[in-house]
C-alpha atoms as a PDB file:
ATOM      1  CA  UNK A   1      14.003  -1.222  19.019  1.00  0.00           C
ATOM      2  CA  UNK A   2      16.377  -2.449  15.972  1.00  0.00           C
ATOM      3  CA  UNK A   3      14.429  -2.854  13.598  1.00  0.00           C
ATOM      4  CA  UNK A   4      10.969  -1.057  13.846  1.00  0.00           C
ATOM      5  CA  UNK A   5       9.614  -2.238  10.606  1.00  0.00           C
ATOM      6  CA  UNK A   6      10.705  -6.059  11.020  1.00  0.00           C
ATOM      7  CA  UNK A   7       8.666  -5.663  14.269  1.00  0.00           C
ATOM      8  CA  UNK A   8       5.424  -4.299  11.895  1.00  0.00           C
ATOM      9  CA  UNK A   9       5.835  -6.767   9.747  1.00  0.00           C
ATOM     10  CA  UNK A  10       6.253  -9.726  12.382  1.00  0.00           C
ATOM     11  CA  UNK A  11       2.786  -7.742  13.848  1.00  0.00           C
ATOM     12  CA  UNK A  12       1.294  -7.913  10.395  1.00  0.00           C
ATOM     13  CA  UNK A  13       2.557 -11.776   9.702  1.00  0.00           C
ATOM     14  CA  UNK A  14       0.486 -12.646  13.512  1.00  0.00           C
ATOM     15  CA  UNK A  15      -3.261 -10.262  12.748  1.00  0.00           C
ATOM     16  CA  UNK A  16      -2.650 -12.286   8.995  1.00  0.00           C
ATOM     17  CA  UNK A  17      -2.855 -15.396  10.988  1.00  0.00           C
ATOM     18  CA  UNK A  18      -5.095 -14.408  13.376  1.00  0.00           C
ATOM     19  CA  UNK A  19      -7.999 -12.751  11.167  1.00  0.00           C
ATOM     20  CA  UNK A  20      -7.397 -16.458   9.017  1.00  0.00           C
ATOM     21  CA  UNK A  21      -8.332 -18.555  11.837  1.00  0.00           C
ATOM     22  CA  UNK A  22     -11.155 -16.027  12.958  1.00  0.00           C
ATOM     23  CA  UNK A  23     -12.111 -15.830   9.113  1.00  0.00           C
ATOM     24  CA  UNK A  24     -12.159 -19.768   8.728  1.00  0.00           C
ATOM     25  CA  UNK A  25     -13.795 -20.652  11.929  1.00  0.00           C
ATOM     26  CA  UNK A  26     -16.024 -17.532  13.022  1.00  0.00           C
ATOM     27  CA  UNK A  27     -17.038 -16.152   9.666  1.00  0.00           C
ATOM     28  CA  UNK A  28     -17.368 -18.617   7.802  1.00  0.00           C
ATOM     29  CA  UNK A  29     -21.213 -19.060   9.171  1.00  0.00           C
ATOM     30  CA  UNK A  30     -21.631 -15.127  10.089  1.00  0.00           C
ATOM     31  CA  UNK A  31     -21.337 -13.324   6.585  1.00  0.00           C
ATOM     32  CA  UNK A  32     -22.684 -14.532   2.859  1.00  0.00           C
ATOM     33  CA  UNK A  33     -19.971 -16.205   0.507  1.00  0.00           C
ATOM     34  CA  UNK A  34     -19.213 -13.209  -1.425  1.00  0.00           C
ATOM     35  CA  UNK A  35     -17.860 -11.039   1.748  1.00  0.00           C
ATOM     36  CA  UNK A  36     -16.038 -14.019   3.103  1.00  0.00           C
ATOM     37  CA  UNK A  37     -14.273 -13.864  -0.741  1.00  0.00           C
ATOM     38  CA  UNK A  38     -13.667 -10.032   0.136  1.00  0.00           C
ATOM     39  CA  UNK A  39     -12.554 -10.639   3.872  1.00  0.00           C
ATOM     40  CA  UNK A  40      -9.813 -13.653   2.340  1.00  0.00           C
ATOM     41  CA  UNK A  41      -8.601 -11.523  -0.413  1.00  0.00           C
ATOM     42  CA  UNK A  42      -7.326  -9.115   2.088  1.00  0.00           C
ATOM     43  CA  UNK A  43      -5.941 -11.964   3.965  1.00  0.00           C
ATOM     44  CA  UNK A  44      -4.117 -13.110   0.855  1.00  0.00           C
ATOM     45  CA  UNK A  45      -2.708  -9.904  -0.003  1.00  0.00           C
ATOM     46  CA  UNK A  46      -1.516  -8.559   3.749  1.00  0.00           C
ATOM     47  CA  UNK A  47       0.380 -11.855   3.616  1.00  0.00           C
ATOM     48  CA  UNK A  48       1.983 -11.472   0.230  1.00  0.00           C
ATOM     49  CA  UNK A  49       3.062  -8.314   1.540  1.00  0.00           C
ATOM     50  CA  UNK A  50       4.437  -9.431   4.716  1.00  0.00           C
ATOM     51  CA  UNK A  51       6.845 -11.549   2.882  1.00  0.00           C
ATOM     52  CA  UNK A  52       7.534  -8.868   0.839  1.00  0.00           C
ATOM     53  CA  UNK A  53       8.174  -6.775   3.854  1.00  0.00           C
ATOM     54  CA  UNK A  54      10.512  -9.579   5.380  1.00  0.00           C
ATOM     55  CA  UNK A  55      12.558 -10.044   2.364  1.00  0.00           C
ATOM     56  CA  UNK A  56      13.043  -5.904   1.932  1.00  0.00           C
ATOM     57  CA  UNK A  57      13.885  -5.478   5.567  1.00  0.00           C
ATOM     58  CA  UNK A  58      16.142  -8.533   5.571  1.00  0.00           C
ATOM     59  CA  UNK A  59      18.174  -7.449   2.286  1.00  0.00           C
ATOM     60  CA  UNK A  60      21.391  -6.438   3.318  1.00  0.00           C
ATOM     61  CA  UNK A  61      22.047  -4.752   0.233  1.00  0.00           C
ATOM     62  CA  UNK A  62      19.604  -1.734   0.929  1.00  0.00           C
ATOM     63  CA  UNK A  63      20.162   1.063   2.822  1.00  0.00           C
ATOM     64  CA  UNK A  64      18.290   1.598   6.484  1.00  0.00           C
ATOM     65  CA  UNK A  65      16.732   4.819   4.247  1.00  0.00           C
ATOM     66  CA  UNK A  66      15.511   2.505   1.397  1.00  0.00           C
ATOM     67  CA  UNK A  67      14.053  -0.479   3.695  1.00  0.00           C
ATOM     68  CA  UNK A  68      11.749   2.685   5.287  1.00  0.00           C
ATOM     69  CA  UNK A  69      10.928   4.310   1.777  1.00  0.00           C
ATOM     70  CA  UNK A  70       9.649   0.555   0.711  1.00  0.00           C
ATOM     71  CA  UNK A  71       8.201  -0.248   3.500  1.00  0.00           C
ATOM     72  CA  UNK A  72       5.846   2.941   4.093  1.00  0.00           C
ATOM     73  CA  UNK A  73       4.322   1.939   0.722  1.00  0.00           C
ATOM     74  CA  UNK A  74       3.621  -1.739   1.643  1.00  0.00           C
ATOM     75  CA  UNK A  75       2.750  -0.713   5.132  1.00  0.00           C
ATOM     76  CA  UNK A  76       0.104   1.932   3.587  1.00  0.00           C
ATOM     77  CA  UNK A  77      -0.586  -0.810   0.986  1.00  0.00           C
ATOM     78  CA  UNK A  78      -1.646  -3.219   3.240  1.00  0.00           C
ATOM     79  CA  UNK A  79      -3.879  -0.906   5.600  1.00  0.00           C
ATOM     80  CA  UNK A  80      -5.583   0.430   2.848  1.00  0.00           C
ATOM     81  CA  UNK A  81      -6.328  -2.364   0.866  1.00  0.00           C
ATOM     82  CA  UNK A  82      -6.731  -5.271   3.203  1.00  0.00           C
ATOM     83  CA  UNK A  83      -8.293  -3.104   6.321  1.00  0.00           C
ATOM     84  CA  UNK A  84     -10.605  -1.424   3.411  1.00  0.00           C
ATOM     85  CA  UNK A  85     -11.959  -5.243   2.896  1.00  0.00           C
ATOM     86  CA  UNK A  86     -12.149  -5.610   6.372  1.00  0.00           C
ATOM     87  CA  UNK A  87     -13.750  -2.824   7.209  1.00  0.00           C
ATOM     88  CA  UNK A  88     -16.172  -3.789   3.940  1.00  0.00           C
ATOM     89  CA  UNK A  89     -16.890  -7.981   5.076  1.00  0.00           C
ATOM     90  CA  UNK A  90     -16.797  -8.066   8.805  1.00  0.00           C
ATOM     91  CA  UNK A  91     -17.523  -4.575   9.876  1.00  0.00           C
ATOM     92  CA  UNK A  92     -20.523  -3.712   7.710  1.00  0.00           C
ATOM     93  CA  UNK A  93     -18.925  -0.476   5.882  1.00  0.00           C
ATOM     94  CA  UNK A  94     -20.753  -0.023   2.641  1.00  0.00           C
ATOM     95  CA  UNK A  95     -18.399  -0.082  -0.263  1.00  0.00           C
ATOM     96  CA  UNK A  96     -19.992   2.637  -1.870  1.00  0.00           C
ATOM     97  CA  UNK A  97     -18.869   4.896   1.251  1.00  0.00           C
ATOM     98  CA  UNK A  98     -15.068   3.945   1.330  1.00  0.00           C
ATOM     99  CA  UNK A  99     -14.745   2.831  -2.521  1.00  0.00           C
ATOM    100  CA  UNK A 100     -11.430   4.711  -3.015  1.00  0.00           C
ATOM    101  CA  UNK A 101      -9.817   3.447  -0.010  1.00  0.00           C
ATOM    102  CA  UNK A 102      -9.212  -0.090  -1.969  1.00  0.00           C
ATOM    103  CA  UNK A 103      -7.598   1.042  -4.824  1.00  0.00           C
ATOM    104  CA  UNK A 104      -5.601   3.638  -3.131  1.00  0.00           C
ATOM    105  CA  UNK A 105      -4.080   0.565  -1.009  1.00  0.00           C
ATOM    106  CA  UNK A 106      -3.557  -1.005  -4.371  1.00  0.00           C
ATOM    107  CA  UNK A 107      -1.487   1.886  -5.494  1.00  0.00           C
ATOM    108  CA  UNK A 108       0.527   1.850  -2.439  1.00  0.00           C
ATOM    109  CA  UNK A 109       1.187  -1.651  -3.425  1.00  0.00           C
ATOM    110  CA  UNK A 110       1.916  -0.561  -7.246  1.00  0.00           C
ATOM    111  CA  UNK A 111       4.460   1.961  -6.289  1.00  0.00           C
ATOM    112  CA  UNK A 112       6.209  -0.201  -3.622  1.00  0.00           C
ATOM    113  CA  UNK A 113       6.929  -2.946  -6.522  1.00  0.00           C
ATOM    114  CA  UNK A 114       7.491  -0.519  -9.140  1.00  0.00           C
ATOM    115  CA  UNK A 115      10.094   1.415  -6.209  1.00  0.00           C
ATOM    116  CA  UNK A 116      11.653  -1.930  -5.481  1.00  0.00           C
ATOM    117  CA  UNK A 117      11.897  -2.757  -9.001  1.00  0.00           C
ATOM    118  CA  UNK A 118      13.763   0.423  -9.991  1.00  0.00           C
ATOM    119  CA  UNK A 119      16.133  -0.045  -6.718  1.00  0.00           C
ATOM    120  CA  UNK A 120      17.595  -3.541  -8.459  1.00  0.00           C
ATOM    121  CA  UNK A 121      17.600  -1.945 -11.727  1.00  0.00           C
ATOM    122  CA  UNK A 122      19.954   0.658 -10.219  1.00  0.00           C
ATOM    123  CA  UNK A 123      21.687  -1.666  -8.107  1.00  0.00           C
ATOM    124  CA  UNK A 124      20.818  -0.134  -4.539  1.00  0.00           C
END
């Protein structure tokens, strides 16, 4: 395989798709308003991240080593975050049980930016 996290990230791009469709056309009657709003925000974000994950992977300025540093944090981002809201609107999980998995994915998220910030503020 030559590049293992392009191949994640095409994955990621396809379930984004995927749990949209099933989100639009299954959902949409299964689950109240509010957890549909929970179940598309972590369709919104995995796909923000996927193009992040595209662009980073696809930069030919960074090293192999720095495409796999910034891409642990946006893969860890989106699992967190997005299958914590999963888990939360279509599989039942009570928020209160698995609170600190969402914002945990959101500071997987925080640190990837902040990472890839300080990478073109260095020039890597």
């Amino acid at each position: 395989m030559k590049n293992k996290n392009l191949v994640i990230t095409a994955l990621l791009g396809l379930t984004t798709v995927v749990f949209g469709a099933f989100g639009a056309h299954v959902l949409k009657s299964k689950i109240s308003p509010e957890l549909l709003i929970t179940f598309e925000t972590g369709i919104r974000y995995q796909m923000y991240h996927v193009f992040v994950l595209l662009f980073i992977n696809m930069y030919t300025d960074f090293s192999t080593k720095l495409k796999n540093n910034l891409s642990l944090f946006f893969f860890l981002g989106i699992l967190c975050f997005s299958g914590s809201l999963y888990a939360i609107s279509v599989l039942g999980f009570p928020a209160k049980n698995i609170w600190f998995i969402t914002p945990l994915g959101g500071l997987f998220f925080i640190i990837g930016w902040f990472k890839l910030a300080i990478s073109f503020f260095k020039g890597k």
